[in-house]
Every structure is written in structure tokens, then in C-alpha cells.
N, C-alpha and C. Protein backbone atom coordinates (compact mmCIF):
# COMPACT_ATOMS: atom_id res chain seq x y z
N UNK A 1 54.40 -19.77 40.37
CA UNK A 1 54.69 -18.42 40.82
C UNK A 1 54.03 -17.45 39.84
N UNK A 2 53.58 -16.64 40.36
CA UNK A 2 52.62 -15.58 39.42
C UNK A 2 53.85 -14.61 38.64
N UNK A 3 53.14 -14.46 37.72
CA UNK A 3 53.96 -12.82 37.20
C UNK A 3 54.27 -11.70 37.33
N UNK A 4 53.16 -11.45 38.20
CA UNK A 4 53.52 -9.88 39.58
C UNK A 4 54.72 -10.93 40.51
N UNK A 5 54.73 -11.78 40.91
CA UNK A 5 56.22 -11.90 42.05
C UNK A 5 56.76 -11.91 41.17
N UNK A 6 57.23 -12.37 39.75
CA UNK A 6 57.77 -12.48 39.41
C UNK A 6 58.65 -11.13 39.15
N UNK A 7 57.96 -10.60 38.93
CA UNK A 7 58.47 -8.87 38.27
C UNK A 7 58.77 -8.08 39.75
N UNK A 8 58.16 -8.70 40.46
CA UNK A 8 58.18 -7.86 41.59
C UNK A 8 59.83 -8.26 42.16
N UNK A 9 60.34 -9.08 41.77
CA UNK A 9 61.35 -9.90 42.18
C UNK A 9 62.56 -9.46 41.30
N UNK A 10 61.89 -9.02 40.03
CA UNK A 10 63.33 -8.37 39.26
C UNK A 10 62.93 -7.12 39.47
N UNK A 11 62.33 -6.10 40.09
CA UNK A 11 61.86 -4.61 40.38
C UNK A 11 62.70 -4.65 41.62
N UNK A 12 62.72 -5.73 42.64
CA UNK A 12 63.76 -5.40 43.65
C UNK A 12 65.33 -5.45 43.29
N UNK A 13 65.38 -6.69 42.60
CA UNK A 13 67.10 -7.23 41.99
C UNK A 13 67.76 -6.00 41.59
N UNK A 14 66.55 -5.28 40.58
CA UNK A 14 67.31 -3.81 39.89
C UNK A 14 67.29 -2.21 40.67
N UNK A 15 66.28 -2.81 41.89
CA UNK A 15 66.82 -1.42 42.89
C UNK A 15 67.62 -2.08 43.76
N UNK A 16 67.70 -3.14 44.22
CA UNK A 16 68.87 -3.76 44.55
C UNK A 16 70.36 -3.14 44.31
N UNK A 17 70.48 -2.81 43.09
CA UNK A 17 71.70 -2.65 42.22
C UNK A 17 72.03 -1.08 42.37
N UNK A 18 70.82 -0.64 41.72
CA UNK A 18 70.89 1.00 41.92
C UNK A 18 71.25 1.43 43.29
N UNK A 19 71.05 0.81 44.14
CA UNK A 19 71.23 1.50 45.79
C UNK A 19 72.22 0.78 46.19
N UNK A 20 73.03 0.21 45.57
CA UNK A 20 74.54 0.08 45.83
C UNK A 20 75.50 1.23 46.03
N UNK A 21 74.57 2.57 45.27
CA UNK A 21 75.75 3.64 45.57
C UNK A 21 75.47 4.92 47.15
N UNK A 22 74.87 4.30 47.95
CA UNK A 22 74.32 4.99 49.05
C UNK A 22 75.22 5.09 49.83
N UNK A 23 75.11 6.12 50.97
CA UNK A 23 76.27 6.49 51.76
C UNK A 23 76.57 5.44 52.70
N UNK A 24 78.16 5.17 53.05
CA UNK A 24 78.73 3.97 53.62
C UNK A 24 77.22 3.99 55.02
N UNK A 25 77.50 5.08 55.87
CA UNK A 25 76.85 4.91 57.26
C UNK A 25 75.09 4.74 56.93
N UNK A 26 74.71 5.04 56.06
CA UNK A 26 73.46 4.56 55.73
C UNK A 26 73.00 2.82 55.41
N UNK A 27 73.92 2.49 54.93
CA UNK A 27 73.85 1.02 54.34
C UNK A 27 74.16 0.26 55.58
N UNK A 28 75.34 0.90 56.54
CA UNK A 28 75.46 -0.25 58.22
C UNK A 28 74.03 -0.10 58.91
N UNK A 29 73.31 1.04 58.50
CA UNK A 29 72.20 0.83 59.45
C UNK A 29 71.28 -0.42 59.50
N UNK A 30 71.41 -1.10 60.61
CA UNK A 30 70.70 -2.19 60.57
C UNK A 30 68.91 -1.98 60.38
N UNK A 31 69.02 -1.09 60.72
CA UNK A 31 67.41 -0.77 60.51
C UNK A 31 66.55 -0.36 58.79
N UNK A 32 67.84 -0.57 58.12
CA UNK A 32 67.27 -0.05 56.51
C UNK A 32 66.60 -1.44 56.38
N UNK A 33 65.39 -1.12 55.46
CA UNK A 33 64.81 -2.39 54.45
C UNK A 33 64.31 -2.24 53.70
N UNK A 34 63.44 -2.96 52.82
CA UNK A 34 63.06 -2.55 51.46
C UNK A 34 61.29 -2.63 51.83
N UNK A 35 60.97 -1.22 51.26
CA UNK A 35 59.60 -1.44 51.43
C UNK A 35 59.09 -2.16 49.64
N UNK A 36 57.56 -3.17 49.80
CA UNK A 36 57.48 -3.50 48.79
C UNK A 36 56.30 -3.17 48.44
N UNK A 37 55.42 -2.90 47.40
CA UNK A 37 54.33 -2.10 47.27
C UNK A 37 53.40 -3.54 46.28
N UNK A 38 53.00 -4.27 47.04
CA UNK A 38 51.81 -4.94 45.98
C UNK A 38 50.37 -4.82 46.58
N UNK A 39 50.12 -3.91 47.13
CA UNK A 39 48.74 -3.07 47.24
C UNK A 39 47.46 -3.21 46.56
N UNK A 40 48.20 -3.29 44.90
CA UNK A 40 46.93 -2.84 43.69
C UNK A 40 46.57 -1.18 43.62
N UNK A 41 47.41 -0.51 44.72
CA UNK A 41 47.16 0.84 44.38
C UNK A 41 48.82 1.54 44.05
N UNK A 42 48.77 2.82 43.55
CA UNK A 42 49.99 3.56 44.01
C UNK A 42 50.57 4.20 45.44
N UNK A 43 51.34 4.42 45.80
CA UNK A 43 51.06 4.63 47.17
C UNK A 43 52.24 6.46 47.28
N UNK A 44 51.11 7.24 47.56
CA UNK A 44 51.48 8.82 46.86
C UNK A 44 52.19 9.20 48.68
N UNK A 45 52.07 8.95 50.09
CA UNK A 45 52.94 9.05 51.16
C UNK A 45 53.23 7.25 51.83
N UNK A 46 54.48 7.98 52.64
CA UNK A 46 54.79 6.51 53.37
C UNK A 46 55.56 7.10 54.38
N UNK A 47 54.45 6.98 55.40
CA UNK A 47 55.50 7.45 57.24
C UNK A 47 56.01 6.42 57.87
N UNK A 48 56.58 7.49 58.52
CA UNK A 48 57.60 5.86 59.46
C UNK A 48 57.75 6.82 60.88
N UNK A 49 57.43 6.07 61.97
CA UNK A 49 57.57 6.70 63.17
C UNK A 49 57.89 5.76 64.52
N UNK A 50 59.13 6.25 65.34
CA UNK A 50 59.36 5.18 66.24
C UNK A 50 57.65 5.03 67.00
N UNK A 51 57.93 3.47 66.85
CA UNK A 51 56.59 3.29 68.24
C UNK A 51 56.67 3.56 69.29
N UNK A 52 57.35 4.87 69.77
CA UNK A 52 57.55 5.05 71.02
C UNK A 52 56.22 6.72 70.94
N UNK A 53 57.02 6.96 69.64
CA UNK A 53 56.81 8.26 69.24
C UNK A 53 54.99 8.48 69.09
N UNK A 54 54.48 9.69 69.46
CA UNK A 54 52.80 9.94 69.08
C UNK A 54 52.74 10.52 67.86
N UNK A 55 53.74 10.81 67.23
CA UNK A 55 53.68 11.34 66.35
C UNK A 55 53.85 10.63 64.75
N UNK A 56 53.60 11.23 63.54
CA UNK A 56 54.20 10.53 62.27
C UNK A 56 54.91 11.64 61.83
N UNK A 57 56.29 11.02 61.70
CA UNK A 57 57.40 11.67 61.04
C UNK A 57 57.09 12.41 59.03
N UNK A 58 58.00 12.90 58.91
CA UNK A 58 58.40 13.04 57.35
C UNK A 58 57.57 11.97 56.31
N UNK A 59 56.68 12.78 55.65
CA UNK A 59 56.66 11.42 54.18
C UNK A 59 58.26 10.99 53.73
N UNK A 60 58.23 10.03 53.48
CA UNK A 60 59.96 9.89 53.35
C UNK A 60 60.11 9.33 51.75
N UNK A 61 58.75 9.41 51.13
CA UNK A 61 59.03 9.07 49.57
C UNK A 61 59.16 10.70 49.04
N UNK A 62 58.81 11.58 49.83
CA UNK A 62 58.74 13.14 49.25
C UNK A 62 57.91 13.31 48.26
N UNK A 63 58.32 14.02 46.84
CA UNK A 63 57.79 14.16 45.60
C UNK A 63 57.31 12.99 44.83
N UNK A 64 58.26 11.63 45.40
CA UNK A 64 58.05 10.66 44.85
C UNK A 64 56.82 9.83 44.93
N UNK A 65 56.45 8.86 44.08
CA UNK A 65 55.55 7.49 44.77
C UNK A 65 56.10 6.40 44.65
N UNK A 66 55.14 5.28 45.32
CA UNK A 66 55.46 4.01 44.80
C UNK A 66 54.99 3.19 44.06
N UNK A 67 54.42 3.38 42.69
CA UNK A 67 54.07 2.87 42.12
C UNK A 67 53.58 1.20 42.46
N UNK A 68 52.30 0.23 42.19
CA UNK A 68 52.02 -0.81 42.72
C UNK A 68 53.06 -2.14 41.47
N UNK A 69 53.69 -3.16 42.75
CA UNK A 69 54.72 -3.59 42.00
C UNK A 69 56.01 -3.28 42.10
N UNK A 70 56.34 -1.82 43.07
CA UNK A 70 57.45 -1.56 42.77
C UNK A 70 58.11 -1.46 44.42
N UNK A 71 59.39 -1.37 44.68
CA UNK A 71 59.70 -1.31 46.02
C UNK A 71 60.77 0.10 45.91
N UNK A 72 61.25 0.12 47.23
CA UNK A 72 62.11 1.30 47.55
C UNK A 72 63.11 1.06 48.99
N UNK A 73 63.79 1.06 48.64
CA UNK A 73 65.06 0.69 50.31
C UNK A 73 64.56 1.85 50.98
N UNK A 74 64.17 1.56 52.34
CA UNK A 74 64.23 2.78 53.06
C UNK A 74 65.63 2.98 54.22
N UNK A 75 66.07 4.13 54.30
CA UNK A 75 67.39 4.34 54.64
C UNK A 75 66.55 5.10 56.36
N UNK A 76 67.41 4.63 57.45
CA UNK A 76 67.61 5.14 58.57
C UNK A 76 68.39 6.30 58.58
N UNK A 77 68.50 7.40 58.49
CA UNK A 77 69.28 8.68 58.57
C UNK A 77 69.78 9.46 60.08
N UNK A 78 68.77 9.08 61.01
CA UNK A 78 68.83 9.80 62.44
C UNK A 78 67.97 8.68 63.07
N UNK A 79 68.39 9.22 64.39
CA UNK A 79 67.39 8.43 65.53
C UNK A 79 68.53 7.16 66.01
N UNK A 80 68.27 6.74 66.83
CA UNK A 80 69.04 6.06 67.72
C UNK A 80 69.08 4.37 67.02
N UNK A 81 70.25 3.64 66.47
CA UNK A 81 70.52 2.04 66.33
C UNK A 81 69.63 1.60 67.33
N UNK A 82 69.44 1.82 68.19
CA UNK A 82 69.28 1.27 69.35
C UNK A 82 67.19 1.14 69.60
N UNK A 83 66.81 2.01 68.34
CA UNK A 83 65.34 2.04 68.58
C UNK A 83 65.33 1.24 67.15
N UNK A 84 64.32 0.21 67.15
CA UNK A 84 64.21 -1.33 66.24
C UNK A 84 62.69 -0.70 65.74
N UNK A 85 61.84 -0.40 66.77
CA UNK A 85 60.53 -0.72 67.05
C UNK A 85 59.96 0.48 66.23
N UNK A 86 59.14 0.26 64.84
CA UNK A 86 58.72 0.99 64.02
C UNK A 86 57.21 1.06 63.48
N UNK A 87 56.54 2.03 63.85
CA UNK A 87 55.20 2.27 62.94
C UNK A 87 54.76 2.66 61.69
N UNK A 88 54.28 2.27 60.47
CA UNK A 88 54.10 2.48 59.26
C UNK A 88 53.17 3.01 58.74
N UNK A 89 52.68 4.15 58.00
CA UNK A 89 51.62 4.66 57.46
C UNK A 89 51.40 5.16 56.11
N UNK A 90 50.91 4.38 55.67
CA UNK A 90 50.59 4.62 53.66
C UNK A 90 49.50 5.09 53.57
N UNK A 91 49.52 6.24 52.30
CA UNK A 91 48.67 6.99 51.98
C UNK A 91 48.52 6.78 50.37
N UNK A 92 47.56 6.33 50.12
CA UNK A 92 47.46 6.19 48.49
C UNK A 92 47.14 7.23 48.06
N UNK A 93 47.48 7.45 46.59
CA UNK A 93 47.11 8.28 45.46
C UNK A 93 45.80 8.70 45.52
N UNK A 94 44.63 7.82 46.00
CA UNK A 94 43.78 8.16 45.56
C UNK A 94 43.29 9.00 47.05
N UNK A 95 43.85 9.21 48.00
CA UNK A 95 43.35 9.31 49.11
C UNK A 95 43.36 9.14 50.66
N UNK A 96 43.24 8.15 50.30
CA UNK A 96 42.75 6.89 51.42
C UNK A 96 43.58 6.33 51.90
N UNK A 97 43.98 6.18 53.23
CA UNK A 97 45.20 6.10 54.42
C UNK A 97 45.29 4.71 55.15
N UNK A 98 46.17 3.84 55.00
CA UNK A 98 45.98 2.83 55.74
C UNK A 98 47.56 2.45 56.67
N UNK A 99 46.96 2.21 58.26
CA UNK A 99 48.15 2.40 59.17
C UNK A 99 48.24 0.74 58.43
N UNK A 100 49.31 0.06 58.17
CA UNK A 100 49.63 -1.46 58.05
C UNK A 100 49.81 -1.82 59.65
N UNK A 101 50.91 -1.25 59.71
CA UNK A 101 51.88 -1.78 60.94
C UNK A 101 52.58 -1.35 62.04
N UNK A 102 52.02 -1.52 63.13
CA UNK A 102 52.28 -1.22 64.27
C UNK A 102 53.51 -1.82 65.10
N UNK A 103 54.31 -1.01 65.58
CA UNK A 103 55.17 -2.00 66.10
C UNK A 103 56.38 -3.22 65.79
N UNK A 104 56.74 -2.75 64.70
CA UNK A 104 57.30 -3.90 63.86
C UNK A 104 59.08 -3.61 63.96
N UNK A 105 59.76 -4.38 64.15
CA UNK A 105 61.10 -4.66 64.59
C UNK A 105 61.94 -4.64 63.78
N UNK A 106 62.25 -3.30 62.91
CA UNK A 106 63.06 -3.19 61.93
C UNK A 106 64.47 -4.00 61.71
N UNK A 107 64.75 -3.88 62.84
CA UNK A 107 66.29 -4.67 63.13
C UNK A 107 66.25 -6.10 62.90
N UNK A 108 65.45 -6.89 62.77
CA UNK A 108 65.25 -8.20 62.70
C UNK A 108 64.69 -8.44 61.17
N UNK A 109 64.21 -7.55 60.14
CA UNK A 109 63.67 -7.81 59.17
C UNK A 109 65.01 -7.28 57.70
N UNK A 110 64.42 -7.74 56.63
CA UNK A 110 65.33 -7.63 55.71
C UNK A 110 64.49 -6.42 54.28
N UNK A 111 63.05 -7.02 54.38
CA UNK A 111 61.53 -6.71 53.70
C UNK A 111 60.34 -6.29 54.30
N UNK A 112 59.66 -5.84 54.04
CA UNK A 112 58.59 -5.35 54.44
C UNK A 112 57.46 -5.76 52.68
N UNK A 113 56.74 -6.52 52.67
CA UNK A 113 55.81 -6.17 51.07
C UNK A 113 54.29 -6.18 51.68
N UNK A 114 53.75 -5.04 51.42
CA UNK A 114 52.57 -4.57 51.49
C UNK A 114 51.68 -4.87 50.77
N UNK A 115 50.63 -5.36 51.08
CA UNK A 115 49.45 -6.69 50.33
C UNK A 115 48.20 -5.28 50.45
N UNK A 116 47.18 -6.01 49.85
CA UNK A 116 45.57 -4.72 49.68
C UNK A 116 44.94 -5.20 51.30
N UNK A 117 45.70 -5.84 52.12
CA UNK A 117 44.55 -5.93 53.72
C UNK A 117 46.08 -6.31 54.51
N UNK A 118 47.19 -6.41 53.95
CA UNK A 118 48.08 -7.52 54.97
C UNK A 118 49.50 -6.54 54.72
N UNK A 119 50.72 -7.07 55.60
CA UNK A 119 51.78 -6.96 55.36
C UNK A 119 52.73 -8.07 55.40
N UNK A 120 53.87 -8.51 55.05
CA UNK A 120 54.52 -9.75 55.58
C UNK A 120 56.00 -8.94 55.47
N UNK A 121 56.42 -9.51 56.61
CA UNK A 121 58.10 -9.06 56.98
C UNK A 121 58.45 -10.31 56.33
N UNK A 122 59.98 -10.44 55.34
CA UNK A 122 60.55 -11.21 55.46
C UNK A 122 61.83 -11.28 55.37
């Protein structure tokens, strides 16, 4: 096992912990998961938009980034339990915009970790 999973693995354990204190109705949402950032870049936006939708919602890291290596729970706030089906769009630091994932079934996943060409739900 390499030393990036490795770290990448205690970078989740310890936001793991920290986001224990989130609001009760945020945490039932079945649709929260952890986005994971092993890119090789920083990643300065991150949209999320139902695949129903033409549109891309809110950067939802805000002011923040995601540093490469590091992850972030993303919380469902609005929009219907009932819509699973999610589109993803990262924007790195340096620029340069890459849609990952089209279509992807929030409700069924636990992870999301973002690779430099790939994504894997697990």
C-alpha cells in the first residue's frame, strides 16, 4: 500500500471525526459522501448538480479548497431524497476544469476519490 493511501486514509479517519458534529438532518441524508481529492492537483471549485438539471449549482467548497490528498464530506442541504442521480465538476487551482462524472447515484455510494483521468465510487 503506498503512502498517499495511506495518509489519504488517516486524512479521511480525522475528517471522519471532525464531522461528527453536523446537523442531525444533514447526516440522515442518504445522499452525503465523502469527496476524495488524489488528483495531483488542488482543487480551488467543486459543483454538484442533479443530472436532471442543465445547470451547475453553487461551488460548494466556497472560499475553501481541496487540497491534493485531502477529502471533504459533502452534505445534501435541499433538493429532493428522492433525486440519487448526480453530476460533478472540479475546477483546479490552476485553472483548468474537469467534468469527472456524469450521472452517478449518490444514494448507493459511501466515497467518491478523484484520480488525475478517473474517479472510483466506493
Amino acid at each position: 500500500m503506498s503512502l498517499k493511501k495511506v495518509l489519504l486514509g488517516l486524512v479521511v479517519t480525522m475528517t471522519l471525526c471532525l464531522g461528527l458534529g453536523a446537523s442531525q438532518t444533514a447526516q440522515q441524508d442518504r445522499r452525503n459522501f465523502w469527496a476524495l481529492n488524489n488528483t495531483g492537483k488542488e482543487i480551488r471549485n467543486f459543483y454538484v448538480s442533479a443530472h436532471s438539471s442543465d445547470q451547475w449549482g453553487n461551488d460548494i467548497l466556497g472560499r475553501a479548497t481541496l487540497p491534493d490528498g485531502m477529502g471533504t464530506l459533502i452534505y445534501f442541504t435541499s433538493g429532493s431524497q428522492s433525486e440519487c442521480n448526480y453530476d460533478f465538476k472540479l475546477v483546479y487551482s490552476d485553472g483548468t476544469a474537469q467534468q469527472y462524472v456524469q450521472g452517478r447515484n449518490v444514494c448507493e455510494i459511501h466515497a467518491v476519490q478523484y484520480n488525475s483521468d478517473t474517479s472510483e465510487a466506493f
